[in-house]
Protein backbone atom coordinates (compact mmCIF):
# COMPACT_ATOMS: atom_id res chain seq x y z
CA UNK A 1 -101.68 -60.69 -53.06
CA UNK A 2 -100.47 -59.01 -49.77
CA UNK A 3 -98.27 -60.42 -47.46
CA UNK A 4 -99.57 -61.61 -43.96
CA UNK A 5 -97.28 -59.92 -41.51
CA UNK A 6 -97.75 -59.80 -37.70
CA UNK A 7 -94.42 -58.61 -36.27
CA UNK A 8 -94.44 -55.05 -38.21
CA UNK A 9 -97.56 -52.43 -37.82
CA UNK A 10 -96.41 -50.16 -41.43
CA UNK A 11 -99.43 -47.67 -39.05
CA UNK A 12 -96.92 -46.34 -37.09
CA UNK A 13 -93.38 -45.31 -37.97
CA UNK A 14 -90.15 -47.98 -37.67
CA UNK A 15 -87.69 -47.14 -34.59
CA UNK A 16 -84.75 -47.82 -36.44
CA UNK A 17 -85.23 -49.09 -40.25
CA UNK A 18 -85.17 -45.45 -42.22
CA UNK A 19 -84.73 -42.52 -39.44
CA UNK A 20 -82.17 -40.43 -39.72
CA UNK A 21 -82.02 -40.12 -35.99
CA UNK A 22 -81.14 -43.26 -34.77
CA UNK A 23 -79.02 -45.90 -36.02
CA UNK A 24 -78.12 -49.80 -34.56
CA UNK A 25 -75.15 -50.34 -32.43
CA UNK A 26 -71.90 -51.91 -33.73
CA UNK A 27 -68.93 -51.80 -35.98
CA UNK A 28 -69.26 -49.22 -38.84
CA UNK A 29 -66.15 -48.05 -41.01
CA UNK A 30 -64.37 -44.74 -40.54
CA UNK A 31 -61.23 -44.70 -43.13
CA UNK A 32 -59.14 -46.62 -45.45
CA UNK A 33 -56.41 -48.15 -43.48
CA UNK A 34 -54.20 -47.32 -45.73
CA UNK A 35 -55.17 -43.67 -44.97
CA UNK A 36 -53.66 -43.27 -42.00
CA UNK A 37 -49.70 -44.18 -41.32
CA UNK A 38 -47.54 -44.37 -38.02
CA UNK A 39 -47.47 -41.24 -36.09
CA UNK A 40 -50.41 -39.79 -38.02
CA UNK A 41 -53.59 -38.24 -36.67
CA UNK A 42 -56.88 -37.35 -38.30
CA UNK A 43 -60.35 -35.67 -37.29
CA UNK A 44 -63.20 -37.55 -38.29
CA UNK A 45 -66.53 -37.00 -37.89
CA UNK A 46 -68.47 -40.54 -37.71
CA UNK A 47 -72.40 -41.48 -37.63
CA UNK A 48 -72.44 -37.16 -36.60
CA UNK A 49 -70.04 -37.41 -33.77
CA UNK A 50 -66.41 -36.09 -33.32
CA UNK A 51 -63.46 -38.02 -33.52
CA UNK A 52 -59.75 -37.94 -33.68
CA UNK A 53 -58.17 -41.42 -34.71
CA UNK A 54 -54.42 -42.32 -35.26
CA UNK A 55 -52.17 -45.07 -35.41
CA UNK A 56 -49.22 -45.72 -32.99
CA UNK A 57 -45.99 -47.18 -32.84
CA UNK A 58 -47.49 -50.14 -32.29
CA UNK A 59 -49.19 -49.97 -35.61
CA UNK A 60 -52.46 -49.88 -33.39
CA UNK A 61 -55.09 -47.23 -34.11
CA UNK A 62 -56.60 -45.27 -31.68
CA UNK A 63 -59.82 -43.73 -31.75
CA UNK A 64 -60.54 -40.63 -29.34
CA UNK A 65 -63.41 -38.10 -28.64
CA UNK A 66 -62.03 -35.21 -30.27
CA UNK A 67 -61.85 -32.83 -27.77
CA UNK A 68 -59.38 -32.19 -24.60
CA UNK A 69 -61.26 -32.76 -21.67
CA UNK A 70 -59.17 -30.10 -20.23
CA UNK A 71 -59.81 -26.66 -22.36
CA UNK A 72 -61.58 -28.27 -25.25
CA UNK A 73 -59.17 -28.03 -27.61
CA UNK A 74 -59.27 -30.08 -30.80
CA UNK A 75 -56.83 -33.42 -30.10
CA UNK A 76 -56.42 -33.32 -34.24
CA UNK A 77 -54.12 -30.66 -33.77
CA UNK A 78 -51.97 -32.52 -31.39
CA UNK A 79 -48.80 -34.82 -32.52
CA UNK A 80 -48.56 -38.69 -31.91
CA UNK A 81 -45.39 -39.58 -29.12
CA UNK A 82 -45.43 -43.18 -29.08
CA UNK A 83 -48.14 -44.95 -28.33
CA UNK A 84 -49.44 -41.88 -27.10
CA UNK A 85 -51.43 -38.16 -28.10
CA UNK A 86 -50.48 -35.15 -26.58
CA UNK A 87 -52.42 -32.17 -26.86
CA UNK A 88 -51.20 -28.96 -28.63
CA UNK A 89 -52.76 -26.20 -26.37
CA UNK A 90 -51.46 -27.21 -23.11
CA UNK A 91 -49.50 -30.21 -23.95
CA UNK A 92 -51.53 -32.60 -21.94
CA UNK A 93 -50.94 -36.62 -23.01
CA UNK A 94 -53.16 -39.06 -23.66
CA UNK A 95 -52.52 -42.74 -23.65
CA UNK A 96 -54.53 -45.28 -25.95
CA UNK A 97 -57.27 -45.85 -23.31
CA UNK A 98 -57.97 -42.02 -22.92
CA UNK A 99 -55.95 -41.79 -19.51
CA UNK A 100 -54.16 -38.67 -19.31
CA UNK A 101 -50.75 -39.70 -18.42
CA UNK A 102 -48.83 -36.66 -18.31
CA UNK A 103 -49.19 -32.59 -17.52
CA UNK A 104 -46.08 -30.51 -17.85
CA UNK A 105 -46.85 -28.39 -15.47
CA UNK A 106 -47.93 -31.18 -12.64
CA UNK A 107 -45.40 -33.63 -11.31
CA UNK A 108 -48.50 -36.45 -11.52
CA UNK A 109 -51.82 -36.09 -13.92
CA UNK A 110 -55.07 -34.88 -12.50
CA UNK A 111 -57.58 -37.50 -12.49
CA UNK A 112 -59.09 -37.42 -16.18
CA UNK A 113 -60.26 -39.17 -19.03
CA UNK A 114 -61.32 -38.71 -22.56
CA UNK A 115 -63.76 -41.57 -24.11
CA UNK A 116 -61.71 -44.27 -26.28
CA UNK A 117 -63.32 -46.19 -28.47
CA UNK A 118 -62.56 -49.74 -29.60
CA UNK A 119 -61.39 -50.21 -32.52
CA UNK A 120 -60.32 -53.13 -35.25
CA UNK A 121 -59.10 -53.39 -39.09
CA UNK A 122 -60.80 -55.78 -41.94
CA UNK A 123 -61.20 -55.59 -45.69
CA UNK A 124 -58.70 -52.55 -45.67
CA UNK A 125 -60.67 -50.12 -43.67
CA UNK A 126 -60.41 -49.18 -39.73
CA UNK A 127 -63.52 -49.95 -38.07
CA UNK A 128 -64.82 -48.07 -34.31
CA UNK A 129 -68.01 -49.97 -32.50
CA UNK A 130 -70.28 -47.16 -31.33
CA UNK A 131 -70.29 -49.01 -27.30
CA UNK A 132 -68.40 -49.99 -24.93
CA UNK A 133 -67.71 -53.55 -24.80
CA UNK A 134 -67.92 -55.29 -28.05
CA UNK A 135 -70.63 -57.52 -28.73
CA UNK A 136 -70.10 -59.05 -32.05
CA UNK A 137 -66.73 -59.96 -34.29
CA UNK A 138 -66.09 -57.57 -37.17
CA UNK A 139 -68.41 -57.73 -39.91
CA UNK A 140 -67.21 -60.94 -42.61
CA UNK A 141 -68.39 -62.34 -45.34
CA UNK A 142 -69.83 -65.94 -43.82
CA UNK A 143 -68.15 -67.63 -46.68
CA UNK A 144 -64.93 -66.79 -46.24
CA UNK A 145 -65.29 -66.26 -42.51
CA UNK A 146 -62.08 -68.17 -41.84
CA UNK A 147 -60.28 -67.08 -44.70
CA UNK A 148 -57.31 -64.22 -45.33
CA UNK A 149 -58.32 -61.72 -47.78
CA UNK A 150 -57.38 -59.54 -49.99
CA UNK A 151 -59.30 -56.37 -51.18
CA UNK A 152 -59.93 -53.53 -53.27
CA UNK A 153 -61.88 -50.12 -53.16
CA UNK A 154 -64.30 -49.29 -55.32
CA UNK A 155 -66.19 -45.95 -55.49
CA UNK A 156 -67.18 -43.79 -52.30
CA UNK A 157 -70.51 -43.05 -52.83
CA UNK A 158 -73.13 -40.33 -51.81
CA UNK A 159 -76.78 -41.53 -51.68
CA UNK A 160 -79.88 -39.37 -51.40
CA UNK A 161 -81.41 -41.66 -49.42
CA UNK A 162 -80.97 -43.45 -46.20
CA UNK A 163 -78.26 -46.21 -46.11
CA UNK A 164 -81.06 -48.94 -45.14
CA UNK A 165 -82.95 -48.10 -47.80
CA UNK A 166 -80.18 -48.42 -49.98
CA UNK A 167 -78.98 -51.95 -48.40
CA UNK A 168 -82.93 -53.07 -49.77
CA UNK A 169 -82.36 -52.95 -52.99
CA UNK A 170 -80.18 -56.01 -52.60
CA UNK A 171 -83.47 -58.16 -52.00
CA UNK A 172 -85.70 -56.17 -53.57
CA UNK A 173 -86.66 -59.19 -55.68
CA UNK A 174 -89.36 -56.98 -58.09
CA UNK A 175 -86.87 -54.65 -59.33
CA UNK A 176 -84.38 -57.01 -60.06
CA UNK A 177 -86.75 -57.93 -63.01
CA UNK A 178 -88.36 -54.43 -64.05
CA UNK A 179 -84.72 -52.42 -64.06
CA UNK A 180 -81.97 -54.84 -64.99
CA UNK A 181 -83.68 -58.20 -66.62
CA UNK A 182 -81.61 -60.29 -64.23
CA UNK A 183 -83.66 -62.99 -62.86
CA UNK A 184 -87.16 -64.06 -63.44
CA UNK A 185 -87.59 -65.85 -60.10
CA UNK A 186 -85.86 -65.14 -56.89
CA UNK A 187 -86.87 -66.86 -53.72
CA UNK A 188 -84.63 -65.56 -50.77
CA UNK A 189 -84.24 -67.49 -47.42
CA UNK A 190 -83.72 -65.85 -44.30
CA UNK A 191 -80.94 -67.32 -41.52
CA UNK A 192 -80.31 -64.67 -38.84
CA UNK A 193 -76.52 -65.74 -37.98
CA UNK A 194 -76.68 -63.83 -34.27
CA UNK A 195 -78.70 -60.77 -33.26
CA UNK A 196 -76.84 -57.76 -35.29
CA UNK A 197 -76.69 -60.05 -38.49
CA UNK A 198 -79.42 -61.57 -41.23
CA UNK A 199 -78.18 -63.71 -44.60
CA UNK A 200 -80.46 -63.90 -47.25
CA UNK A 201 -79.87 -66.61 -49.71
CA UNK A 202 -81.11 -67.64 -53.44
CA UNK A 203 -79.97 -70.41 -55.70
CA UNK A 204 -80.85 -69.95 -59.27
CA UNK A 205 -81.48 -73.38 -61.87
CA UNK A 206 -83.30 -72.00 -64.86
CA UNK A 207 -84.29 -68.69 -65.85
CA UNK A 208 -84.33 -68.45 -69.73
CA UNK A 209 -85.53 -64.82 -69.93
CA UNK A 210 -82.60 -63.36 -67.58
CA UNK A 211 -79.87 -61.59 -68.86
CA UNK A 212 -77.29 -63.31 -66.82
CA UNK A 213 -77.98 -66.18 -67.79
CA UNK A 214 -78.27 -65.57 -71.30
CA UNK A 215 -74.83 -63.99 -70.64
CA UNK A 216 -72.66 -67.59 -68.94
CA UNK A 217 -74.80 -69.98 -70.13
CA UNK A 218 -72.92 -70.57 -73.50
CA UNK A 219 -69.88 -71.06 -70.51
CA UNK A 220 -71.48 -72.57 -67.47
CA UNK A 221 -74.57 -74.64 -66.67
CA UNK A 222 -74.96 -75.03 -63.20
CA UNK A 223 -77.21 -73.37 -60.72
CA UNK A 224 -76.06 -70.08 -59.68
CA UNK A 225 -75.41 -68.83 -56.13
CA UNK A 226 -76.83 -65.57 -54.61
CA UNK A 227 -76.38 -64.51 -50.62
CA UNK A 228 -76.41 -61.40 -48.87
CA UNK A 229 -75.42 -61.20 -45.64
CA UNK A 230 -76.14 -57.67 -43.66
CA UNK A 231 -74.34 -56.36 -40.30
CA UNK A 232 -76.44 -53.47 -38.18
CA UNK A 233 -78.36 -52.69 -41.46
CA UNK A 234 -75.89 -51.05 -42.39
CA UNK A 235 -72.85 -52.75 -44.02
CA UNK A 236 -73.99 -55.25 -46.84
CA UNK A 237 -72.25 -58.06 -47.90
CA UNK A 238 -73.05 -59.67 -51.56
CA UNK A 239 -71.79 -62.80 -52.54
CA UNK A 240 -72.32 -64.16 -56.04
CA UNK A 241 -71.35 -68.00 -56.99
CA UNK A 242 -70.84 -69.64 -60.53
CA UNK A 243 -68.91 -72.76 -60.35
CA UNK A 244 -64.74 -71.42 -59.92
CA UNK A 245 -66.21 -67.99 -60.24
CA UNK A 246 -66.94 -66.12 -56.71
CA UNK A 247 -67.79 -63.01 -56.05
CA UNK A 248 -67.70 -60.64 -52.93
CA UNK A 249 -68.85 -57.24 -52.80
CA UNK A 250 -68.89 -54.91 -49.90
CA UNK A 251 -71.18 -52.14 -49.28
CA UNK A 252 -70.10 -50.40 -45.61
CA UNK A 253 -72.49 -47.32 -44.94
CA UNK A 254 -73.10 -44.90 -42.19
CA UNK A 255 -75.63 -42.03 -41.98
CA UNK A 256 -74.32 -38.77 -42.62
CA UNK A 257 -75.98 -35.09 -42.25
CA UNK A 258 -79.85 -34.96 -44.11
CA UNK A 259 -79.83 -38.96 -43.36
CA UNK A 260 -78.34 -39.52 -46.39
CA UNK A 261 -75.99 -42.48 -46.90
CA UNK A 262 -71.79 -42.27 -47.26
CA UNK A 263 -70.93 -45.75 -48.92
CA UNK A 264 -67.57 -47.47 -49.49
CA UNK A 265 -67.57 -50.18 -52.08
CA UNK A 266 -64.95 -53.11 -51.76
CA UNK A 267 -64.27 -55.68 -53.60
CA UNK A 268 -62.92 -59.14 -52.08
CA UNK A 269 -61.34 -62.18 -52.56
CA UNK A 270 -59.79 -65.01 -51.13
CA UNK A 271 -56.06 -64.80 -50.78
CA UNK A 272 -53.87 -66.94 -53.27
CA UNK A 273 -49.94 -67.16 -52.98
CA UNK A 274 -49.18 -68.94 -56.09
CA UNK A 275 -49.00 -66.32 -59.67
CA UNK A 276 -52.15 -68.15 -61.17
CA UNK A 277 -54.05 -67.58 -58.00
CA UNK A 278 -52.83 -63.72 -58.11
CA UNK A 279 -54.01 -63.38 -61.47
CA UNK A 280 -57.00 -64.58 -60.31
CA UNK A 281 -58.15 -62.48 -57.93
CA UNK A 282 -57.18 -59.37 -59.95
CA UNK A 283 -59.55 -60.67 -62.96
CA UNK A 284 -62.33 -61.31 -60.31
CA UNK A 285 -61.76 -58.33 -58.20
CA UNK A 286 -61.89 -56.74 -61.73
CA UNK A 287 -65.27 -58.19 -62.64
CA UNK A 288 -66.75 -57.78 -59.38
CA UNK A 289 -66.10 -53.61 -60.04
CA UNK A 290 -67.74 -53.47 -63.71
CA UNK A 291 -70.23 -55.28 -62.70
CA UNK A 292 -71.48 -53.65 -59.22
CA UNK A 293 -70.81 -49.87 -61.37
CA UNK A 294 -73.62 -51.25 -64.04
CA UNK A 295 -76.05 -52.08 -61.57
CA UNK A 296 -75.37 -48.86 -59.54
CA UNK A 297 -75.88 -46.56 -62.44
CA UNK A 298 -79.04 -47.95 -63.10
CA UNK A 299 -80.59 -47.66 -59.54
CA UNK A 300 -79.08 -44.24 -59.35
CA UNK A 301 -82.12 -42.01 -60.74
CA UNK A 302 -84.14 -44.02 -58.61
CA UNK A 303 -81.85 -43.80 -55.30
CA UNK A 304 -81.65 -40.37 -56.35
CA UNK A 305 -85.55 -39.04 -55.49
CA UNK A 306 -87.09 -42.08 -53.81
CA UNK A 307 -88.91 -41.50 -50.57
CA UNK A 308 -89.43 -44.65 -49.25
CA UNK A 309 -92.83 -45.84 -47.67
CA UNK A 310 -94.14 -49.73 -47.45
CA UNK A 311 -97.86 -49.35 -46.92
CA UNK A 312 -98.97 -51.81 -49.42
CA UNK A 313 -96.86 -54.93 -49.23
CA UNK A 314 -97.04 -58.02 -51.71
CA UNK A 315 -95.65 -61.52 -51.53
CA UNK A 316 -92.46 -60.24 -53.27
CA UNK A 317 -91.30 -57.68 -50.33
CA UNK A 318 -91.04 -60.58 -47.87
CA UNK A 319 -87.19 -60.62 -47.47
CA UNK A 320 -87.58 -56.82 -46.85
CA UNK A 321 -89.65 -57.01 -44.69
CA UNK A 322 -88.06 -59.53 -42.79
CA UNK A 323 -84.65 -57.61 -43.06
CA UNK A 324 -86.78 -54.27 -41.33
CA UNK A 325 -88.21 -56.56 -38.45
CA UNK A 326 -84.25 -57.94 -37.74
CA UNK A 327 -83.26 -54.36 -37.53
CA UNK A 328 -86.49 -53.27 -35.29
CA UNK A 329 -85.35 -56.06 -32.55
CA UNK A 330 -81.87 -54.00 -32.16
CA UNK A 331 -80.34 -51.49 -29.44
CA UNK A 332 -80.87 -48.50 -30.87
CA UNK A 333 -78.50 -45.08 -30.37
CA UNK A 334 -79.20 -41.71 -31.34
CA UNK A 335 -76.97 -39.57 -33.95
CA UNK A 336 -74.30 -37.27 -32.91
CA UNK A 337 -74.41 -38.08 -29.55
CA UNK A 338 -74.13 -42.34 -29.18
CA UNK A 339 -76.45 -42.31 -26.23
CA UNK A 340 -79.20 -45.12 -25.60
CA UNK A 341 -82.17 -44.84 -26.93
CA UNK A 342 -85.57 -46.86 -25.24
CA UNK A 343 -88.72 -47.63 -25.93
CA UNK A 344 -91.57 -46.12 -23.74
CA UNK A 345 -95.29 -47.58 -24.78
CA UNK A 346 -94.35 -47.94 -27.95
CA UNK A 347 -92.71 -44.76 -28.83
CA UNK A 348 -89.06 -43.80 -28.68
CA UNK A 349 -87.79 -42.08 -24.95
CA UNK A 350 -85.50 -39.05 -24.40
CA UNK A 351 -82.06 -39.93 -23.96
CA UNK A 352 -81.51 -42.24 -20.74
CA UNK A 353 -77.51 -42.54 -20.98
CA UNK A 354 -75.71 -39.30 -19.50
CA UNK A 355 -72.30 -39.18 -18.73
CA UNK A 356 -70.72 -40.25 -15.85
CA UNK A 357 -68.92 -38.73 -13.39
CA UNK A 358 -66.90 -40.58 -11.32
CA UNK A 359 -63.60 -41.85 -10.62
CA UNK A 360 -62.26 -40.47 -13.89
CA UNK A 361 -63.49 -37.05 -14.73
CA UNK A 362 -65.16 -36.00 -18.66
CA UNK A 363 -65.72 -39.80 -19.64
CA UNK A 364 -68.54 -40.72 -21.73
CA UNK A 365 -69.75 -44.13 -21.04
CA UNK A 366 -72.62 -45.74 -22.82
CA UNK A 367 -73.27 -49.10 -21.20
């Protein structure tokens, strides 16, 4: 039986959910933090656009366009002084906000500045939010929202598909049944914690036929806990509960050339101090890896050749649908460049945002 749905027409095209093009503003993952030490600086190239990021004295990163506004010179070949970057063709510096603060030639700066982006560190990886002013915390894991963490990294992953297509197959209730024999019921509600983040959540009672529950049932007979909370469509958080047992799995995408999807899997748990609590978390984090490889491996050939298209909906595509409306209702920005993209009748404008010129010369600003 089909779905009735009135706040998606599947006649025309998404803005967002699937293109290539565009993608939601936000916080989206750029490195391991452990990746990049004092005094180092490295060019990245994030959601298409150029980047130079390193981390200060301060232990603060920094997160730059990656070219001089001056000569255009890439800022990756410069050397951290400080709090500060300072440009190997003419020697310019740069402070953490973009100002140039020094010229050797010039007893004061000219006037410019490159575009800094802000910039945080959670779950072991160094975020940048794609605006200017940020709207929304760091992703978390609504569980353990309040909690201290500890982590590990999984495999870095290269999907032939795009990354919201590959966030789906979290709630894609139908083939949770036909490729892995997990459940035989899921019923997923929606809570939309703010406007860049959706949880969906199932609790599980009886399901004879299911493999995982053929597996801890001999062990545990309680109802089992499933949630999944996405950020920007893009960074996926899975949270899996039986009884002591919890865990929290990670999946931070981004877009990368063809629209296919670079993923980082991490693994996370709450942090203990005591030895038994230690031990702990390394059996879970442990769990949490062989388990999210299985499941992985077996969507693989799928991920591998799908090309996705919802024209014929049924009751059991509800949560997907509900997750592609979420991401429709979003500000979206274009690849490569970060600019604002709006809606005219409908359809997706040209570029509005240009840069500015102003009081500060070569600054990008995307309001």
């Amino acid at each position: 039986m089909n779905v009735n749905y009135t706040n998606l027409n599947y006649s025309k095209k998404p803005k967002v959910f699937n293109r290539p093009e565009r993608f939601i503003e936000g916080w989206y993952w750029v490195i391991p933090s452990k990746k990049l030490g004092v005094g180092e600086i490295k060019p990245v190239t994030i959601l298409g656009r150029e980047l130079v990021i390193y981390r200060g004295e301060d232990q603060q990163v920094v997160i730059l366009d990656a070219y001089c506004p001056h000569f255009g010179a890439h800022l990756g070949e410069g050397t951290v002084e400080g709090n500060e970057l300072r440009c190997f063709f003419h020697h310019w510096k740069f402070d953490a906000a973009g100002f140039c603060v020094e010229i050797p030639c010039l007893d004061e700066p000219v006037k410019v500045k490159t575009k800094s982006w802000p910039t945080g560190e959670k779950y072991g990886l160094v975020w940048v939010w794609t605006g200017e002013t940020p709207q929304q915390p760091l992703p978390f894991i609504p569980e353990l929202e309040l909690d201290e963490c500890v982590s590990a990294f999984g495999k870095r992953l290269i999907m032939n598909c795009h990354p919201n297509i590959f966030m789906i197959n979290a709630i894609d209730t139908q083939h949770f049944n036909t490729v892995h024999n997990l459940l035989s019921e899921f019923n997923f509600e929606k809570q939309e914690l703010n406007e860049n983040a959706i949880t969906f959540t199932n609790t599980t009672d009886e399901s004879p036929d299911s493999f995982l529950i053929k597996l801890i049932r001999p062990f545990y007979k309680k109802s089992v806990n499933f949630s999944l909370c996405y950020w920007y469509g893009m960074t996926g958080f899975i949270t899996i509960g039986i009884g002591i047992l919890q865990f929290n799995i990670m999946f931070a995408s981004r877009i990368i050339e063809a629209g296919k999807a670079e993923v980082m899997t991490v693994f996370i748990a709450k942090k203990r101090q005591s030895i038994v609590g230690k031990l702990y978390n390394i059996l879970v984090l442990w769990l949490s890896q062989f388990v999210i490889e299985y499941f992985i491996n077996n969507d693989a050939k799928i991920l591998r050749s799908i090309q996705f298209k919802l024209k014929s909906p049924i009751d059991f595509d509800q949560s997907i649908i509900e997750f592609v409306n979420h991401l429709e209702n979003q500000k979206a920005l274009k690849w490569e460049t970060w600019y604002i993209d709006r809606i005219r009748d409908g359809e997706m404008g040209e570029i509005e945002k240009r840069p500015k010129r102003e009081k500060w010369n070569d600054e990008l600003v995307n309001d």
